[in-house]
N, C-alpha and C. Protein backbone atom coordinates (compact mmCIF):
# COMPACT_ATOMS: atom_id res chain seq x y z
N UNK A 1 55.55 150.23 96.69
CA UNK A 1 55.40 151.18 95.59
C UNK A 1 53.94 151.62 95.49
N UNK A 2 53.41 152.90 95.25
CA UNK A 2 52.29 153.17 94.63
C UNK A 2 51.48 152.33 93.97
N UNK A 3 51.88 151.59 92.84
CA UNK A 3 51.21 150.50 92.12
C UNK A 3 50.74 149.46 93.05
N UNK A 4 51.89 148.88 93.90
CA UNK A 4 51.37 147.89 94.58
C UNK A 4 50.39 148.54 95.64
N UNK A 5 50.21 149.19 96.17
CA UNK A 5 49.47 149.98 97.06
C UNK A 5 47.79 149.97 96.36
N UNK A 6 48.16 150.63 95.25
CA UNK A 6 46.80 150.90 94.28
C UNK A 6 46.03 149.48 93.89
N UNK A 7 46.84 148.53 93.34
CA UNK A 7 46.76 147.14 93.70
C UNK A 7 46.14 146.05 94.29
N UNK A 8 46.75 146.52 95.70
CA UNK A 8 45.96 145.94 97.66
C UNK A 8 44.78 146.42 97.40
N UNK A 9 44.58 147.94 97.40
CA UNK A 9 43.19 148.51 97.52
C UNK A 9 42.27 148.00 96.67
N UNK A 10 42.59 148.05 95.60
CA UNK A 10 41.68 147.47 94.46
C UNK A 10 41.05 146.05 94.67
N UNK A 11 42.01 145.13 95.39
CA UNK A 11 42.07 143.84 95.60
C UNK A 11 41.44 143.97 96.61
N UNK A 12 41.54 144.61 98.24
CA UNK A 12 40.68 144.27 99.20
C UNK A 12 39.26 144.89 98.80
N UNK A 13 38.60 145.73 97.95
CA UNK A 13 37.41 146.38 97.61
C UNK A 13 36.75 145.58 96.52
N UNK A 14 37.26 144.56 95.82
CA UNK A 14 36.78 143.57 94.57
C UNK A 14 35.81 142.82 95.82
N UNK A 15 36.97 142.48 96.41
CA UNK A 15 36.38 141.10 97.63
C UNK A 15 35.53 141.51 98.80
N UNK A 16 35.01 142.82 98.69
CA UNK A 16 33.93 142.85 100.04
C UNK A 16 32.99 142.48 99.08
N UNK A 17 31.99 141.31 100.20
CA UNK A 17 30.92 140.45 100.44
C UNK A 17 29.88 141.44 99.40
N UNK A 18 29.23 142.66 99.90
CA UNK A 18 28.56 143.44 99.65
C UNK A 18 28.74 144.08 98.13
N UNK A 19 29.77 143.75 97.68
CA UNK A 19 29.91 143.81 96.14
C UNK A 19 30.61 142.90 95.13
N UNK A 20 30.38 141.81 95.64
CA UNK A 20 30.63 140.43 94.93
C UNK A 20 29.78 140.54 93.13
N UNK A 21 28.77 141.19 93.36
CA UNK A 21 27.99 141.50 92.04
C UNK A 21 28.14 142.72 91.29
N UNK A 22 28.91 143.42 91.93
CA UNK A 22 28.96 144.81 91.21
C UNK A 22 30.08 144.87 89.93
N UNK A 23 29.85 145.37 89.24
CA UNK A 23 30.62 145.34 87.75
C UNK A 23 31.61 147.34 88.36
N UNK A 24 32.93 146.63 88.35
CA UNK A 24 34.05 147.47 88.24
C UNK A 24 34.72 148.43 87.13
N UNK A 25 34.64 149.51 87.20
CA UNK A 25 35.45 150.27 85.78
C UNK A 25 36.80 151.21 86.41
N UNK A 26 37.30 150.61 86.28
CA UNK A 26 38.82 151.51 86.92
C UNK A 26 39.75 151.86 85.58
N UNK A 27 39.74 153.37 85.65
CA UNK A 27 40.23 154.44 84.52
C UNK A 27 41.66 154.46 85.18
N UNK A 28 42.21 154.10 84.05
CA UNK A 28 44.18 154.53 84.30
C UNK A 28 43.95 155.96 84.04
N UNK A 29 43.94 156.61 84.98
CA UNK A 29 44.27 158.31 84.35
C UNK A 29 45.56 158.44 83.95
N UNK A 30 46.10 159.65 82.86
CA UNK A 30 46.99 160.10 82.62
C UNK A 30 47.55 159.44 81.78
N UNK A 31 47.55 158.84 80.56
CA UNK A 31 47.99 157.67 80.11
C UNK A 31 48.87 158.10 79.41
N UNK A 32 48.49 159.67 78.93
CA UNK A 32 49.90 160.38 78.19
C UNK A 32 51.23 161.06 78.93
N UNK A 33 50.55 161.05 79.92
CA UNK A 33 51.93 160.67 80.69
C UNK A 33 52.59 159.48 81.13
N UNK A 34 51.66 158.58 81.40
CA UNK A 34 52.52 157.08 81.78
C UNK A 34 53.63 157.02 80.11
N UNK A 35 53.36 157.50 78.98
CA UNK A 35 53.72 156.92 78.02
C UNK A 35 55.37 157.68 77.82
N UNK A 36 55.11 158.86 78.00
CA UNK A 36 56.71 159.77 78.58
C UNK A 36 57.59 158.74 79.51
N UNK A 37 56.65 158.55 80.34
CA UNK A 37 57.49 158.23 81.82
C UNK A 37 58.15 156.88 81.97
N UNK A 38 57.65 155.97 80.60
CA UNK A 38 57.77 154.55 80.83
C UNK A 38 59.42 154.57 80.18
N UNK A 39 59.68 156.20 79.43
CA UNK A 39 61.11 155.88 78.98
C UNK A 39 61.95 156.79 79.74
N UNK A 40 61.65 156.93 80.72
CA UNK A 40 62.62 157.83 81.78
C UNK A 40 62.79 156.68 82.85
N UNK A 41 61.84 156.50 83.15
CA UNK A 41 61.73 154.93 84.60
C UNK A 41 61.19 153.83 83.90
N UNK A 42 61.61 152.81 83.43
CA UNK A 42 60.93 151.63 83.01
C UNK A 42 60.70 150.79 84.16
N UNK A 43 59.16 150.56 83.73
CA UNK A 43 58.23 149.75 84.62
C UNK A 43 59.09 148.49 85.25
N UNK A 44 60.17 147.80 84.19
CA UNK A 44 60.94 146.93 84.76
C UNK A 44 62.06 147.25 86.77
N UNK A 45 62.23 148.61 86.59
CA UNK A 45 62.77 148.77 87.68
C UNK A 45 61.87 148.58 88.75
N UNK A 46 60.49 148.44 89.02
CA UNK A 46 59.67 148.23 89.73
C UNK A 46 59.04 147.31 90.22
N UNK A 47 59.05 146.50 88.92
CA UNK A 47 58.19 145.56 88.28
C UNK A 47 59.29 144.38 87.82
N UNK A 48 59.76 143.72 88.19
CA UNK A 48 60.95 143.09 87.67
C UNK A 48 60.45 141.70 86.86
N UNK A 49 58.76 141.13 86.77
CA UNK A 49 58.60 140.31 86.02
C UNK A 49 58.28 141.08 84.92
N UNK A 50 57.97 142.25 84.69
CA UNK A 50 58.27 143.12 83.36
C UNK A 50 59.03 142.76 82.26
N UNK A 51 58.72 142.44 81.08
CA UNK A 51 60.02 142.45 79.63
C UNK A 51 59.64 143.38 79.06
N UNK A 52 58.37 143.92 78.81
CA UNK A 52 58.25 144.75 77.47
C UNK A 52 59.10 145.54 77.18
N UNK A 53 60.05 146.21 77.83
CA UNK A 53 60.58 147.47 77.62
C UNK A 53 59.91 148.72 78.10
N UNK A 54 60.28 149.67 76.46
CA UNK A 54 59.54 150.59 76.88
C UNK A 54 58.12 150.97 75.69
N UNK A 55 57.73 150.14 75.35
CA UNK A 55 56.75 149.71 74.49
C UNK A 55 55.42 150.36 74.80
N UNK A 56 54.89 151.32 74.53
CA UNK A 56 53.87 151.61 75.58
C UNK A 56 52.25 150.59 75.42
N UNK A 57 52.27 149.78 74.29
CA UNK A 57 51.73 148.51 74.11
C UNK A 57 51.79 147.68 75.12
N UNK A 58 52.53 147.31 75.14
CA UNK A 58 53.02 146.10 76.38
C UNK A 58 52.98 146.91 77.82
N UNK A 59 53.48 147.71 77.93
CA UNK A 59 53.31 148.59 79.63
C UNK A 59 51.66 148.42 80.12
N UNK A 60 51.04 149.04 78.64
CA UNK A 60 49.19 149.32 79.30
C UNK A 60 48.71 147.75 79.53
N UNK A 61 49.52 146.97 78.78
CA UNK A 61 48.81 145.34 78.86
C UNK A 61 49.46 145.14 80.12
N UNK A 62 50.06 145.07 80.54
CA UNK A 62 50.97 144.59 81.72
C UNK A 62 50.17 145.40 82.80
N UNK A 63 50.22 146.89 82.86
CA UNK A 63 49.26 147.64 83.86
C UNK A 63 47.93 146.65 83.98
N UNK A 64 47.22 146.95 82.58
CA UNK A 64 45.96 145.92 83.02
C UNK A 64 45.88 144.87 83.62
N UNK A 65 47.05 143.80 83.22
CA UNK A 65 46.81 142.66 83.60
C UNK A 65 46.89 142.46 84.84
N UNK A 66 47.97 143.19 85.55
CA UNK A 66 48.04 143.20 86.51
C UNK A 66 46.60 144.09 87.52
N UNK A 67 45.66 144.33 87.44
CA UNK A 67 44.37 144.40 88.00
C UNK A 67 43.61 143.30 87.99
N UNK A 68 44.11 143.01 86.39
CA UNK A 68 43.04 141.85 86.26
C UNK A 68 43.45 140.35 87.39
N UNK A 69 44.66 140.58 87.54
CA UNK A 69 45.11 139.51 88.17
C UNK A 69 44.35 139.89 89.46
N UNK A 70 44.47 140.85 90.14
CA UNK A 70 43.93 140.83 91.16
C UNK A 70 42.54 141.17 91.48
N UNK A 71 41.50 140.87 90.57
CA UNK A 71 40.05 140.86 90.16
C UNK A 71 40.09 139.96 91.29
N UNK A 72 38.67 140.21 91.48
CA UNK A 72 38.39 138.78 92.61
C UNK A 72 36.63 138.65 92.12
N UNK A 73 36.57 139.15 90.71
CA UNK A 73 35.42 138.61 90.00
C UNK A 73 35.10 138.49 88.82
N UNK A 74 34.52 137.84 88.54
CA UNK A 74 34.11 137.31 86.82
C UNK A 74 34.61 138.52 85.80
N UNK A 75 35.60 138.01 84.89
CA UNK A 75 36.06 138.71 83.70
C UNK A 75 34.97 140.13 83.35
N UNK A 76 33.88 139.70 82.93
CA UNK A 76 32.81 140.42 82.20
C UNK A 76 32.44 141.41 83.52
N UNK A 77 33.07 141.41 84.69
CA UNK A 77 32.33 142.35 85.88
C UNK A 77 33.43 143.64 86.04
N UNK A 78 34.53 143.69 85.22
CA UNK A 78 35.87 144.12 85.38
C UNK A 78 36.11 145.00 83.96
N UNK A 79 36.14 146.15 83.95
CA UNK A 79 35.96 147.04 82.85
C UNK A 79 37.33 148.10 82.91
N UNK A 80 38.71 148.17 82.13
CA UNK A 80 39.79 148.71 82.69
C UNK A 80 39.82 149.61 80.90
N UNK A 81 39.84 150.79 81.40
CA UNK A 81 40.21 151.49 80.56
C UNK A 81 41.28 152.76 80.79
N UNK A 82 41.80 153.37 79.55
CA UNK A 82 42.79 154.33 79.68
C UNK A 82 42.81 155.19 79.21
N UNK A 83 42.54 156.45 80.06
CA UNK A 83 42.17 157.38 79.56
C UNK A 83 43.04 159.03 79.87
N UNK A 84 43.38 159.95 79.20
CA UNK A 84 43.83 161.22 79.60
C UNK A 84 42.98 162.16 79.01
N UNK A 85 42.75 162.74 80.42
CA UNK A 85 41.44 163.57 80.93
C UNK A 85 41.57 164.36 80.36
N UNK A 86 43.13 165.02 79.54
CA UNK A 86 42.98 165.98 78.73
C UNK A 86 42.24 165.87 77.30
N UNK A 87 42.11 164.78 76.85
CA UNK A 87 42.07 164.55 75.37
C UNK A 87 40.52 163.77 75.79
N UNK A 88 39.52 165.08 75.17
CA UNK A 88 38.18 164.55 75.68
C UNK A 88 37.70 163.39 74.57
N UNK A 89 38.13 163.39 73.43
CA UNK A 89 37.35 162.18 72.85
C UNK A 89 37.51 161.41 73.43
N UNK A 90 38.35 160.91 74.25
CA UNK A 90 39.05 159.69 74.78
C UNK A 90 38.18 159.62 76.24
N UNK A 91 38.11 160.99 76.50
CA UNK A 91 37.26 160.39 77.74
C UNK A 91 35.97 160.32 77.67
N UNK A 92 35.24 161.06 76.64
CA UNK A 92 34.38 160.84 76.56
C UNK A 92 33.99 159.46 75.61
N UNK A 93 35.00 158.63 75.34
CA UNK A 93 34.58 157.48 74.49
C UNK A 93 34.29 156.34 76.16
N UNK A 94 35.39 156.92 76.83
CA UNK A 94 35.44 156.09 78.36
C UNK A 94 34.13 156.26 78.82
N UNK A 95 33.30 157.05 79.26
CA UNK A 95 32.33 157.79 79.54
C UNK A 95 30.87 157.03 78.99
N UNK A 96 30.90 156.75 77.56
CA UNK A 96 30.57 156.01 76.81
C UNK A 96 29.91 154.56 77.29
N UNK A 97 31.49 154.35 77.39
CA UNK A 97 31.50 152.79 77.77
C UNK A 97 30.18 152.55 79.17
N UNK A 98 31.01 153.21 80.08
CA UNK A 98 30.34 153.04 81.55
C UNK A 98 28.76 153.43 81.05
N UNK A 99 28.24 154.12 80.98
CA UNK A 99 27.14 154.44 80.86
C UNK A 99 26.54 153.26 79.47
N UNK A 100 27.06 152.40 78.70
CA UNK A 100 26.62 151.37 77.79
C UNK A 100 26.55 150.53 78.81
N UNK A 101 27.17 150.23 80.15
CA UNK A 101 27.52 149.13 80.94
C UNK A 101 25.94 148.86 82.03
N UNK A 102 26.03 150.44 82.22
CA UNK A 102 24.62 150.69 83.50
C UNK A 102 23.69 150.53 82.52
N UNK A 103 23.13 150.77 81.59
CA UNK A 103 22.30 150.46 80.98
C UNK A 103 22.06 149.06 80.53
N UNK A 104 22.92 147.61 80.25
CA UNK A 104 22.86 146.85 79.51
C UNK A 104 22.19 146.07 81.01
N UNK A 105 23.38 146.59 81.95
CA UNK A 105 22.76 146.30 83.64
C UNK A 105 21.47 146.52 84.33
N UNK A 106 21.04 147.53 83.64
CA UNK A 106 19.90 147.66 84.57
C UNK A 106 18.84 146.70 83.34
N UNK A 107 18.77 146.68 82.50
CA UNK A 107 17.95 146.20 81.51
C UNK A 107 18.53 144.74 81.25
N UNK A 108 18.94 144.16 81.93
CA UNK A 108 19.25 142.39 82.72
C UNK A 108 18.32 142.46 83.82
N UNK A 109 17.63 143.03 84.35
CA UNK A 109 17.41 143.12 85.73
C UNK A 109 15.92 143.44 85.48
């Protein structure tokens, strides 16, 4: 499936050597559509350790977690947010974030 695909990648790019230190922000795009779509196809047909339904609460926790599961570094290096590119407060609150992140980073350093 796509997910699992998106998944691998994420998972073999956590774990190169050369960015063992780098702090990750991976944007769910489209989130107002995942939220349509979770009641036309539920994530369970895919996803079969899935319960939530079609909850779109439980879907984005379950999306996340499932990255987080496949983090291959420290909690605090792993930044997952959700955002639709249409609805700029939202991305620009995302936007926000990352740029609070490079800064708190470079001023550790």
């Amino acid at each position: 499936s796509q997910l699992e695909e998106s998944l691998s990648v994420f998972e073999s790019i956590t774990k190169l050597p050369y960015l063992q230190n780098a702090t990750f922000f991976v944007l769910l795009n489209k989130a107002d559509l995942f939220a349509q779509t979770i009641h036309h196809r539920p994530i369970s047909d895919f996803c079969p350790d899935y319960t939530g339904g079609v909850d779109y609460e439980k879907a984005c926790g379950y999306m996340t977690d499932c990255y987080r599961r496949r983090n291959g570094r420290p909690p605090g290096k792993l930044h997952l947010l959700l955002v639709d590119s249409l609805d700029t407060a939202v991305f620009q609150n995302a936007w926000r974030q990352v740029q609070e992140q490079i800064i708190h980073t470079t001023l550790k350093y």
